[in-house]
C-alpha atoms as a PDB file:
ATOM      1  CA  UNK A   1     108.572  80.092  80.656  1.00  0.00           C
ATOM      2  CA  UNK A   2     106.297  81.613  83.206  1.00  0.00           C
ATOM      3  CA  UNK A   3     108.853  84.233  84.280  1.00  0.00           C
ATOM      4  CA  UNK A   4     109.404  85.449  80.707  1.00  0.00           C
ATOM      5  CA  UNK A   5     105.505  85.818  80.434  1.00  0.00           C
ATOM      6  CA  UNK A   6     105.709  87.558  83.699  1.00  0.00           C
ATOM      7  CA  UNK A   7     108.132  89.888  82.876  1.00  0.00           C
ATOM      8  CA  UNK A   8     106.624  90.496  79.583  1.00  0.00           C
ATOM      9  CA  UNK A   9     103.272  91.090  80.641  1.00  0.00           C
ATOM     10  CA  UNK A  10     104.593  93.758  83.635  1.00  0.00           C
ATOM     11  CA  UNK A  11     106.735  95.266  80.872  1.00  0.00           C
ATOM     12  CA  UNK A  12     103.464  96.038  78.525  1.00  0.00           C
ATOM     13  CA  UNK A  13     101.618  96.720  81.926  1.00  0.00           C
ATOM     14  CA  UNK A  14     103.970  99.350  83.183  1.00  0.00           C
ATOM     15  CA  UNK A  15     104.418 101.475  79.937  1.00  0.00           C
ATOM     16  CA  UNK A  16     100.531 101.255  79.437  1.00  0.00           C
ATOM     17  CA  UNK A  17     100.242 103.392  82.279  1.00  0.00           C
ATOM     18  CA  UNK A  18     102.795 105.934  81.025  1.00  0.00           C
ATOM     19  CA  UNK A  19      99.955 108.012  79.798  1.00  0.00           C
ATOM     20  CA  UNK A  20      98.817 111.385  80.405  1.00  0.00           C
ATOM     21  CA  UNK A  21      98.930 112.028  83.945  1.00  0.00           C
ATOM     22  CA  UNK A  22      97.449 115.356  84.790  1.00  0.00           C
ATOM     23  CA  UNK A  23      93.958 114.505  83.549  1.00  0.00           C
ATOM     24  CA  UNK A  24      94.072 117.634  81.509  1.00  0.00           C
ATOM     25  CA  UNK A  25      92.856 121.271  82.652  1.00  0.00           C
ATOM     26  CA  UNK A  26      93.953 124.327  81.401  1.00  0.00           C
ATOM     27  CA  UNK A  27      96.856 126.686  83.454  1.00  0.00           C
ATOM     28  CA  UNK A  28      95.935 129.769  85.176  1.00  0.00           C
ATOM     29  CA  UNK A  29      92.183 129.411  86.091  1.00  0.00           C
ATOM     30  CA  UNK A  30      92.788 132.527  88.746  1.00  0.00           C
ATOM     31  CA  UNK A  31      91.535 130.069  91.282  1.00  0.00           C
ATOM     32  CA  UNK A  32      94.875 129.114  92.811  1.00  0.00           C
ATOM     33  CA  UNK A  33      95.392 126.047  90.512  1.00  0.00           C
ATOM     34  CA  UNK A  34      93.479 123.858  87.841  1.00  0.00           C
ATOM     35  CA  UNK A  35      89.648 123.639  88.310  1.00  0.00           C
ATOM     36  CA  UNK A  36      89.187 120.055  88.766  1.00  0.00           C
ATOM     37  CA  UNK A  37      92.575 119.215  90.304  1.00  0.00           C
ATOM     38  CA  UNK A  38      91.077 117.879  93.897  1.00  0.00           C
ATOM     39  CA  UNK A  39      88.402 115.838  92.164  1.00  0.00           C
ATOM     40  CA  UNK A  40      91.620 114.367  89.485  1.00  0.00           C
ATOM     41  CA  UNK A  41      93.508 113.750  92.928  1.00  0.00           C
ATOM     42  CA  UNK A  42      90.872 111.706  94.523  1.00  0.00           C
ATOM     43  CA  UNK A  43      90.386 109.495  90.936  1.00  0.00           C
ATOM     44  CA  UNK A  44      94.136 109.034  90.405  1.00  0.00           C
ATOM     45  CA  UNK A  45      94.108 108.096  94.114  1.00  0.00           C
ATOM     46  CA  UNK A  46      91.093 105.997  93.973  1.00  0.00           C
ATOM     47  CA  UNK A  47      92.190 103.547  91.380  1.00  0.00           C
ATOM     48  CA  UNK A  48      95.713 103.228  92.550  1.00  0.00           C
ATOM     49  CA  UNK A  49      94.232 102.168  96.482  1.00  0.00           C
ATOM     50  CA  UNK A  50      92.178  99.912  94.775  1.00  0.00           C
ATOM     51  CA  UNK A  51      94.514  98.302  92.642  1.00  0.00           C
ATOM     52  CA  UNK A  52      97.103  98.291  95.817  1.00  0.00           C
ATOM     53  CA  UNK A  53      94.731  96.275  97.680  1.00  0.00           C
ATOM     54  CA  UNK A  54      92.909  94.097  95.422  1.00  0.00           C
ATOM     55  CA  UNK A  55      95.766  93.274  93.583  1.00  0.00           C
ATOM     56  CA  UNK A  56      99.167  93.273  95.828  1.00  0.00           C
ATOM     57  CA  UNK A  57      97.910  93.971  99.683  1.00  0.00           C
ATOM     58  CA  UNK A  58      94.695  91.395  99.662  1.00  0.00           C
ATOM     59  CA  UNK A  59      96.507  88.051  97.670  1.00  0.00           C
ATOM     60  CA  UNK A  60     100.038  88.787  99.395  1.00  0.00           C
ATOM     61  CA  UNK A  61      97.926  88.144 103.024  1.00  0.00           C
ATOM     62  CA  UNK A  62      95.750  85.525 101.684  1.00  0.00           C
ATOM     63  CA  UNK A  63      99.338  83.865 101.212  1.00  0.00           C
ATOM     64  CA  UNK A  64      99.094  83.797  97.432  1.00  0.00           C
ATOM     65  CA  UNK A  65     102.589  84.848  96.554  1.00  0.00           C
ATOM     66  CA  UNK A  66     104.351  82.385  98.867  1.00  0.00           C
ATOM     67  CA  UNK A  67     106.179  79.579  96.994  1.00  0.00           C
ATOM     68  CA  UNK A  68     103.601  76.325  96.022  1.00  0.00           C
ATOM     69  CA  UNK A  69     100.665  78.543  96.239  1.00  0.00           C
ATOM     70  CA  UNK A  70      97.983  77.521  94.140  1.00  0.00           C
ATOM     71  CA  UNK A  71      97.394  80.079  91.531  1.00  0.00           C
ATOM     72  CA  UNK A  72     101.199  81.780  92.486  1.00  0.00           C
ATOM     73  CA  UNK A  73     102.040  82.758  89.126  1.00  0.00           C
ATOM     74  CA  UNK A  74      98.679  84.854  88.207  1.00  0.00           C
ATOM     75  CA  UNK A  75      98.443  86.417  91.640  1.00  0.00           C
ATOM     76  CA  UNK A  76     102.201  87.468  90.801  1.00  0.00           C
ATOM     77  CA  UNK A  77     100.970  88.750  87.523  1.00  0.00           C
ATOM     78  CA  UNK A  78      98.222  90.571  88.053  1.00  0.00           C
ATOM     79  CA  UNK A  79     100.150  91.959  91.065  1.00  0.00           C
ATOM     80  CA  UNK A  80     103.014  93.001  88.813  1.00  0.00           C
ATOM     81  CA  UNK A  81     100.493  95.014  86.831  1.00  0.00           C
ATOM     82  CA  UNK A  82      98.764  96.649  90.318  1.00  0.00           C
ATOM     83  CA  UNK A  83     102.093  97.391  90.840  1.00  0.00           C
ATOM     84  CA  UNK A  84     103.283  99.274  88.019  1.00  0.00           C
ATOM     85  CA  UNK A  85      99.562 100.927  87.977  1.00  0.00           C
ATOM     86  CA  UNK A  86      99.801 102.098  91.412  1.00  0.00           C
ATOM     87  CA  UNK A  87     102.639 103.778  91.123  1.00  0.00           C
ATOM     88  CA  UNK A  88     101.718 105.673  87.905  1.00  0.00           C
ATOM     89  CA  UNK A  89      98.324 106.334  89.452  1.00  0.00           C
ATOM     90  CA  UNK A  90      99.937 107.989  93.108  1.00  0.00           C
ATOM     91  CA  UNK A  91     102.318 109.580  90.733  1.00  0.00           C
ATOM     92  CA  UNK A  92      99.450 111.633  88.911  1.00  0.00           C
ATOM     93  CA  UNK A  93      97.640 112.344  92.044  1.00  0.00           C
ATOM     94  CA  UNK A  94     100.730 113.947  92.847  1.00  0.00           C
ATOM     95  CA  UNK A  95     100.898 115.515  89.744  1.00  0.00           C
ATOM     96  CA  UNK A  96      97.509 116.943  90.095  1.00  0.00           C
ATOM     97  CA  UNK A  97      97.822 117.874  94.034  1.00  0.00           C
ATOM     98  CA  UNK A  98     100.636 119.746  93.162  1.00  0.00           C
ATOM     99  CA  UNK A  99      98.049 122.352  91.090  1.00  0.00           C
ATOM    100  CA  UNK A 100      95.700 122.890  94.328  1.00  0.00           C
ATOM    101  CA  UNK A 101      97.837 124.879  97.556  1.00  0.00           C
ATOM    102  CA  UNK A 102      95.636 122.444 100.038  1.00  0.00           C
ATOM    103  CA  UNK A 103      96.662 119.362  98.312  1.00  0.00           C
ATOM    104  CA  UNK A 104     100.262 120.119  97.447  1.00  0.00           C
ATOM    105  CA  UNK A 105     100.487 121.281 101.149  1.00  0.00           C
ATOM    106  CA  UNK A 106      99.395 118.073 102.280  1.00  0.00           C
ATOM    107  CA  UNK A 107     100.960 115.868  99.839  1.00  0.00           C
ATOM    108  CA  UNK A 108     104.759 117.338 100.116  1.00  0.00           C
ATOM    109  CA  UNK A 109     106.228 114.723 103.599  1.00  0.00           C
ATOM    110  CA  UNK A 110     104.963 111.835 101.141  1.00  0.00           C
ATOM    111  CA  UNK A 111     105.979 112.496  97.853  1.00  0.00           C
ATOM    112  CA  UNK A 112     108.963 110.748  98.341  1.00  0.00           C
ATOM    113  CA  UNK A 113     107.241 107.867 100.155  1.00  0.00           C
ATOM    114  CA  UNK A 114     105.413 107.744  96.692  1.00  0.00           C
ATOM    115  CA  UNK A 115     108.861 107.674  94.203  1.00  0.00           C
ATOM    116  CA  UNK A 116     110.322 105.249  96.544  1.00  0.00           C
ATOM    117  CA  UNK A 117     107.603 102.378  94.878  1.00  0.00           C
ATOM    118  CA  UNK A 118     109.027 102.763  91.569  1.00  0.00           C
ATOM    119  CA  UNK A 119     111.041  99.160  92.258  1.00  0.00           C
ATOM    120  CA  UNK A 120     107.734  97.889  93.026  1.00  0.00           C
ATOM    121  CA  UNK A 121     106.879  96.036  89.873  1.00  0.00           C
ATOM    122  CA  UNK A 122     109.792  94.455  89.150  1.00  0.00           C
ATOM    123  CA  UNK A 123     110.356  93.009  93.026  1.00  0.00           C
ATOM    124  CA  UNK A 124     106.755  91.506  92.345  1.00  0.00           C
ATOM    125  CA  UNK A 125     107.600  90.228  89.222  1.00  0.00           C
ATOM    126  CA  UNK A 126     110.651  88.592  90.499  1.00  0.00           C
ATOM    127  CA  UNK A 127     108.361  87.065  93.354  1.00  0.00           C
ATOM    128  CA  UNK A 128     111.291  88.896  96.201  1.00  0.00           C
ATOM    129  CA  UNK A 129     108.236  90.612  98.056  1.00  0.00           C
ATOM    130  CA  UNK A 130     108.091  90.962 101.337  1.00  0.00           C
ATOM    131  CA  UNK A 131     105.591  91.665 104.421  1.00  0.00           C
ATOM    132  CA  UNK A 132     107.803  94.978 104.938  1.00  0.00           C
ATOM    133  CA  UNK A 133     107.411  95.653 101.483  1.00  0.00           C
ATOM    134  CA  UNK A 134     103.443  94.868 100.838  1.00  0.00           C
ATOM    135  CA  UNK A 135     103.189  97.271 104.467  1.00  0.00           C
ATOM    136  CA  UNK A 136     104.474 100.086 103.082  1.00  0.00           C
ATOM    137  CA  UNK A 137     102.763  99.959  99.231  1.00  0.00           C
ATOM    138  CA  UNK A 138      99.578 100.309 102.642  1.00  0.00           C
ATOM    139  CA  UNK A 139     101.118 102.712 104.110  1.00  0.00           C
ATOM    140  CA  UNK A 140     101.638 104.938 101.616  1.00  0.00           C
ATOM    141  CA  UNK A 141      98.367 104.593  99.836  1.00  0.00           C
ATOM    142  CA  UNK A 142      96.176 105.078 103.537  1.00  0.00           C
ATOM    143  CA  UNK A 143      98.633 108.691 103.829  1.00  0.00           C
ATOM    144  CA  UNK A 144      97.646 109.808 100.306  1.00  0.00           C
ATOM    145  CA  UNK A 145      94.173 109.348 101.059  1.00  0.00           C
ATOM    146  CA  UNK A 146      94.357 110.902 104.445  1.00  0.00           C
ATOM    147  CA  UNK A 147      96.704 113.904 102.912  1.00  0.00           C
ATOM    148  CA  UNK A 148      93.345 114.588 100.387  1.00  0.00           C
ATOM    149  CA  UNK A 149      90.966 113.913 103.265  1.00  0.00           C
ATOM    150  CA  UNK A 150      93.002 116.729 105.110  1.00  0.00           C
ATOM    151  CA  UNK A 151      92.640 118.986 101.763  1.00  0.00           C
ATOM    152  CA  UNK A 152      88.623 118.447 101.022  1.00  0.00           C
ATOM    153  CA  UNK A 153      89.673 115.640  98.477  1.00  0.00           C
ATOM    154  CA  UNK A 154      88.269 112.394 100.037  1.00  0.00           C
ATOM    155  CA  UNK A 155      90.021 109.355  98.507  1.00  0.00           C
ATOM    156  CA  UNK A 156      87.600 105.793  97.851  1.00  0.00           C
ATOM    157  CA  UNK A 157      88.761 102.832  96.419  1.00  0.00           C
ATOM    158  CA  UNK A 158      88.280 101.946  93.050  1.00  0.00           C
ATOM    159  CA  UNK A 159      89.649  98.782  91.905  1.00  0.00           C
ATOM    160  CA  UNK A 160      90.261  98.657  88.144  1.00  0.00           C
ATOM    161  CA  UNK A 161      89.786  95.501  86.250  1.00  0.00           C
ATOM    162  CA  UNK A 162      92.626  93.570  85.028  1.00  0.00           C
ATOM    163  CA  UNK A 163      91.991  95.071  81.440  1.00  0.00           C
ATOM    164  CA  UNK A 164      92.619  98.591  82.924  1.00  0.00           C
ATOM    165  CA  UNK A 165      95.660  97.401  84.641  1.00  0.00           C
ATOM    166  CA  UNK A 166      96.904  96.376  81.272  1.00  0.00           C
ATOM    167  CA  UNK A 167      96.071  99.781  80.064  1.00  0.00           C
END
């Protein structure tokens, strides 16, 4: 029963997150791209390191996924939903870098990096995770943020609660 929740409950999470992307902004400012699109970059960025960390990176080293651990099945749950909300929020930022020449200059050797955590949710869903795995998801999030720190777009955390995980 708890895997049907789980898969559920990443299912609803994942096409929650399938909103708008760009953050809006209007085409053809004259300014090179969309006024706004460094500050959108650093947002979309912001929430998805937070969720990466709070929700996947931090319980996966605290040993919460491993099999037995207390509280295993809502630490794979709520990392489920990170996951899917990570990669829809790096997939924005991209989205909105690609609007500002710094940014999309900056952003172009990981945008691939970024599409290759699409299989994310469902391998924390399924509980197959691994230390390789949770790495990269770091990996890729501390590039993004030092791609926008290269472009004037400095990238904090921001951890979103689980209800804005959930969409």
């Amino acid at each position: 029963m708890p895997a049907a929740l789980l898969a559920c409950a990443l299912l609803a999470g994942t096409a929650a997150c399938g909103g708008d992307e760009s953050g809006g902004g209007s085409a053809g400012t004259g300014d090179g791209g969309k006024k706004g699109d460094k500050a959108k970059f650093a947002a979309n960025a912001g929430l998805a390191a937070g969720a990466a960390h709070q929700w996947i990176v931090k319980p996966f080293r605290e040993g919460k996924f491993k099999k037995g651990a207390d509280g295993r099945t809502g630490a794979m749950l709520k990392a489920g939903l990170a996951g899917g909300f990570t990669y829809n929020r790096l997939q924005a930022a991209l989205k909105n870098a690609r609007n500002d020449p710094d940014l999309k200059k900056a952003v172009e050797p990981i945008d691939q990096s970024v599409k290759d955590l699409k299989g994310l949710p469902q391998k924390l869903k399924d509980g197959d995770v691994n230390k390789s795995e949770v790495d990269t998801v770091q990996k890729v999030v501390d590039n993004v943020k030092e791609a926008g720190r290269k472009a004037g777009a400095e990238v904090k955390d921001n951890v979103p609660s689980l209800s804005e995980l959930r969409g």
